[in-house]
C-alpha atoms as a PDB file:
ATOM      1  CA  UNK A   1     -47.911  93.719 272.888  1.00  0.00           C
ATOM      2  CA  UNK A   2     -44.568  93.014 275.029  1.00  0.00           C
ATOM      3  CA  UNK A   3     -45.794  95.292 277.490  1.00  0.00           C
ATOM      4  CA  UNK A   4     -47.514  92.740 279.067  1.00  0.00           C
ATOM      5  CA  UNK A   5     -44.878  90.156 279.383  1.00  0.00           C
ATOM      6  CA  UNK A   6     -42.808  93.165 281.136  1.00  0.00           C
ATOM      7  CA  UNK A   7     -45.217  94.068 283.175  1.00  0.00           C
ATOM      8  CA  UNK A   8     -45.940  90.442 284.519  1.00  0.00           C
ATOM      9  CA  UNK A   9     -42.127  90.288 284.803  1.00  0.00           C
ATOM     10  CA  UNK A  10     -42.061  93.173 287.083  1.00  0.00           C
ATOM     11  CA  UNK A  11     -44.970  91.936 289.285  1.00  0.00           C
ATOM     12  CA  UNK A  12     -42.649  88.450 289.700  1.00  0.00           C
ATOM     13  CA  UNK A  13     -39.940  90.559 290.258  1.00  0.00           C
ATOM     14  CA  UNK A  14     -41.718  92.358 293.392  1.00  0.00           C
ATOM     15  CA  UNK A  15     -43.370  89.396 294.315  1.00  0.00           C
ATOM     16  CA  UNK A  16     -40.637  88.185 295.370  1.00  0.00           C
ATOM     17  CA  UNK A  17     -39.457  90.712 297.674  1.00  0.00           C
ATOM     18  CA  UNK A  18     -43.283  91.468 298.909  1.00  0.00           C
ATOM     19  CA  UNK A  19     -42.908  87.699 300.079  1.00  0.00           C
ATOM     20  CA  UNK A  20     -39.544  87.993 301.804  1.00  0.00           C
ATOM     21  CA  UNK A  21     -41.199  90.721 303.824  1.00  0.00           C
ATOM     22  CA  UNK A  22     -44.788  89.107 304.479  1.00  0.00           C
ATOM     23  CA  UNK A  23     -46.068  92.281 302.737  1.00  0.00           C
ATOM     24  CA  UNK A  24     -48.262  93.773 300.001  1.00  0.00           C
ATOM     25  CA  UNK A  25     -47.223  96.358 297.394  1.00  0.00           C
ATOM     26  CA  UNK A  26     -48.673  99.724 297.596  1.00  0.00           C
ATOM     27  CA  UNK A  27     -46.841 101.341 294.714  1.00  0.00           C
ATOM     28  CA  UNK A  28     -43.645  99.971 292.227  1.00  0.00           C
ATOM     29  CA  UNK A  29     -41.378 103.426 291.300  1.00  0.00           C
ATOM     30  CA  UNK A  30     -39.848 102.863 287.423  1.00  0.00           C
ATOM     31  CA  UNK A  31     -37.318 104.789 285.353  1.00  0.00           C
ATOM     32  CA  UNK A  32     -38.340 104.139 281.891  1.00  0.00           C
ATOM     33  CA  UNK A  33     -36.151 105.712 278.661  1.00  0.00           C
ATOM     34  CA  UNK A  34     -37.625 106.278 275.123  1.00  0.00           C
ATOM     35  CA  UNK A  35     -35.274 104.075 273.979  1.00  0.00           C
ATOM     36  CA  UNK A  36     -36.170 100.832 276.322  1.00  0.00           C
ATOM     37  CA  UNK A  37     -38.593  99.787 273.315  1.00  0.00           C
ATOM     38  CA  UNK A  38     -41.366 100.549 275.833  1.00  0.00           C
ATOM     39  CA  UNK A  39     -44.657 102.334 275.349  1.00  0.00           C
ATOM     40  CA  UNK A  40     -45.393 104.025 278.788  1.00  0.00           C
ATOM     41  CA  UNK A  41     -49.467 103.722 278.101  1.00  0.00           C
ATOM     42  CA  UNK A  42     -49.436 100.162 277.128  1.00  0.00           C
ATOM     43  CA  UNK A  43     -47.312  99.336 280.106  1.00  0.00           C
ATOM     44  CA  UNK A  44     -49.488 101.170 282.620  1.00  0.00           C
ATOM     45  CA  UNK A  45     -52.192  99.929 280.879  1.00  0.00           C
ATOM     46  CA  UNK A  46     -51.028  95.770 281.121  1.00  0.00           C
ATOM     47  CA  UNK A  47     -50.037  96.403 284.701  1.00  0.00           C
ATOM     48  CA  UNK A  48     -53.070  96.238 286.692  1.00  0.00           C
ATOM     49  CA  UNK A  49     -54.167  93.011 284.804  1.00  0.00           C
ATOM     50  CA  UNK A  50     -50.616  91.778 285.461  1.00  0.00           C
ATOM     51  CA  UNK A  51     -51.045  92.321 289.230  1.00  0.00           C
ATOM     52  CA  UNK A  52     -54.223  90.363 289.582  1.00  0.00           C
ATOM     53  CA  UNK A  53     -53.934  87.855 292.551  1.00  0.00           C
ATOM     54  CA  UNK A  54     -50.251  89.088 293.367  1.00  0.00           C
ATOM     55  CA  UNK A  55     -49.287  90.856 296.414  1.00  0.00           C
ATOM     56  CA  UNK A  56     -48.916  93.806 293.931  1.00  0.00           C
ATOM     57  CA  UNK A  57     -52.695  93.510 293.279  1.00  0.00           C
ATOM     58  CA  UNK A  58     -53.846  97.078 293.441  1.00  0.00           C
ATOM     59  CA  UNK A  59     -50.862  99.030 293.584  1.00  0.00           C
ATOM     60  CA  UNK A  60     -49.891 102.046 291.642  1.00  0.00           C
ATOM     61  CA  UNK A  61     -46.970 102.086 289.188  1.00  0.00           C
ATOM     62  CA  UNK A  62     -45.272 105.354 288.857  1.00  0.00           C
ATOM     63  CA  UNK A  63     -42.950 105.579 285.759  1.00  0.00           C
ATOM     64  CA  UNK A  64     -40.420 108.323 285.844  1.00  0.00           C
ATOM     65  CA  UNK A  65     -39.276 108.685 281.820  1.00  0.00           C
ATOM     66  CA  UNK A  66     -35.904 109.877 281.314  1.00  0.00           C
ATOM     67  CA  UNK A  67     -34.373 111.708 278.696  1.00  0.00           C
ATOM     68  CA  UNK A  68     -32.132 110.152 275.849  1.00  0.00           C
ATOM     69  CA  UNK A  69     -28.878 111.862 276.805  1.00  0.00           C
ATOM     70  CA  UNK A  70     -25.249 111.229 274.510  1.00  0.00           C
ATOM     71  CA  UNK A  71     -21.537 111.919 276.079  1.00  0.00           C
ATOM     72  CA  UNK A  72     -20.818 114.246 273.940  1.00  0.00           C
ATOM     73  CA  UNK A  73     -16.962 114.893 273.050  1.00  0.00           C
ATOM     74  CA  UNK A  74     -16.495 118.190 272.333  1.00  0.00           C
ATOM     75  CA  UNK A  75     -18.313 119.443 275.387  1.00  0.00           C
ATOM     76  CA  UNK A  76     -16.953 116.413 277.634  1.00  0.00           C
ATOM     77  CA  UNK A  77     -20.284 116.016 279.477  1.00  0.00           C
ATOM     78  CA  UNK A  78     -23.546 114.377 279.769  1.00  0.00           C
ATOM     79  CA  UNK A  79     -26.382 116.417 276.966  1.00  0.00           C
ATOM     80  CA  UNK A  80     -29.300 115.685 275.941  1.00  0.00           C
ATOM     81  CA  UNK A  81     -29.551 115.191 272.083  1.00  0.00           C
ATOM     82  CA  UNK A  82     -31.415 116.786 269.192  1.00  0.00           C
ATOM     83  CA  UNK A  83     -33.466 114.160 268.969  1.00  0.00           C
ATOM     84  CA  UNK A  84     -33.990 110.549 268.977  1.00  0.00           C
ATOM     85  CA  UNK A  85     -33.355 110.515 264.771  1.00  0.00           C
ATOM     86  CA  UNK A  86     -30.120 113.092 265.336  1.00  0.00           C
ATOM     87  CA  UNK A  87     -28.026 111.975 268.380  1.00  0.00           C
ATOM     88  CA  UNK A  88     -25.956 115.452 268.467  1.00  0.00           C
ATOM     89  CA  UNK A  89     -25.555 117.592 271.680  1.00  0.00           C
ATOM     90  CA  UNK A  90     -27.909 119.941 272.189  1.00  0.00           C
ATOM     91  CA  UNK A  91     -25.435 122.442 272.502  1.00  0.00           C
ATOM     92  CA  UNK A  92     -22.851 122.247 270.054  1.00  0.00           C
ATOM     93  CA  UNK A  93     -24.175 120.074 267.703  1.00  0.00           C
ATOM     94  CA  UNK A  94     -21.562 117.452 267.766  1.00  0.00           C
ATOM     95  CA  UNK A  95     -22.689 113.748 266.909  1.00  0.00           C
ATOM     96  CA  UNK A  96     -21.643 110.879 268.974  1.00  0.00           C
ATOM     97  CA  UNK A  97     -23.254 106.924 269.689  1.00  0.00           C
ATOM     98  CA  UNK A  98     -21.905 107.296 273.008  1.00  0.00           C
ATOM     99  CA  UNK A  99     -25.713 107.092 274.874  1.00  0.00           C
ATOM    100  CA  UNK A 100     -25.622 107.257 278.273  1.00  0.00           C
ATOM    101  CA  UNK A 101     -28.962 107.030 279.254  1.00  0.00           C
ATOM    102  CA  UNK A 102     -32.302 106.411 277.772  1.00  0.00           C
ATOM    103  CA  UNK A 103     -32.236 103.028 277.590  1.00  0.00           C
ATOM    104  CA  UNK A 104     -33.372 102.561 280.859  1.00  0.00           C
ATOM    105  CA  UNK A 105     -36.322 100.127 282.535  1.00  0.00           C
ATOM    106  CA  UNK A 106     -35.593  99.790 285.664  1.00  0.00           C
ATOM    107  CA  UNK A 107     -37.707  98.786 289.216  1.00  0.00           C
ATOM    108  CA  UNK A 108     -35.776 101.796 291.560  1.00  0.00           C
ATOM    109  CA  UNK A 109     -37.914 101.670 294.676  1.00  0.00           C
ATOM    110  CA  UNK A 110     -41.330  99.952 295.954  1.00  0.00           C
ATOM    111  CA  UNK A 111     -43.442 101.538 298.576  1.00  0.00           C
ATOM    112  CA  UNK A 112     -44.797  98.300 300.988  1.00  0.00           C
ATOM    113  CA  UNK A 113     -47.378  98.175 303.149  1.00  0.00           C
ATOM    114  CA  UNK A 114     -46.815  95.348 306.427  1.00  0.00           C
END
């Protein structure tokens, strides 16, 4: 389960900015894609054992999951696909690789309590 080494890499990561500002961590904001290789659950489920003894130690993480969306050619814009198996535009059906987000997992804000 990698979820745990993520989720102790994300307590580091606010760590370190909780110390800067003599402060504790009441919640960690993420944007998390279905194509980060992530599994939300196990994630929110290895984080409170991950923030054990941190200045993150019980705080909230909020995952925001965003969707798996292609630059599609035809329709020279940002869509969202298919599906994950069939990468086409949802509206005209043309295929592309061009991914544009999805991939995401990514600390965007903390809320801090001093």
């Amino acid at each position: 389960m990698h979820e745990l080494s993520i989720a102790l890499a994300i307590v580091d990561q606010v760590t370190e900015e909780a110390t800067q500002r003599n402060a504790r961590i009441a919640a960690v904001h993420l944007k998390l894609g279905p194509l980060s290789g992530v599994v939300k659950e196990a994630l929110l489920a290895s984080y409170g054992m991950a923030a054990e003894g941190s200045p993150a130690e019980g705080s909230t993480l909020v995952i925001k999951e965003t969707p798996v969306q292609i630059q599609c050619p035809k329709c020279d814009g940002p869509r969202n696909v298919v599906s994950l198996q069939n990468l086409c535009c949802v509206d005209c059906g043309t295929a592309t690789a061009d991914i544009v987000s999805g991939r995401e997992l990514e600390v965007v804000a903390l809320e801090i309590i001093e």
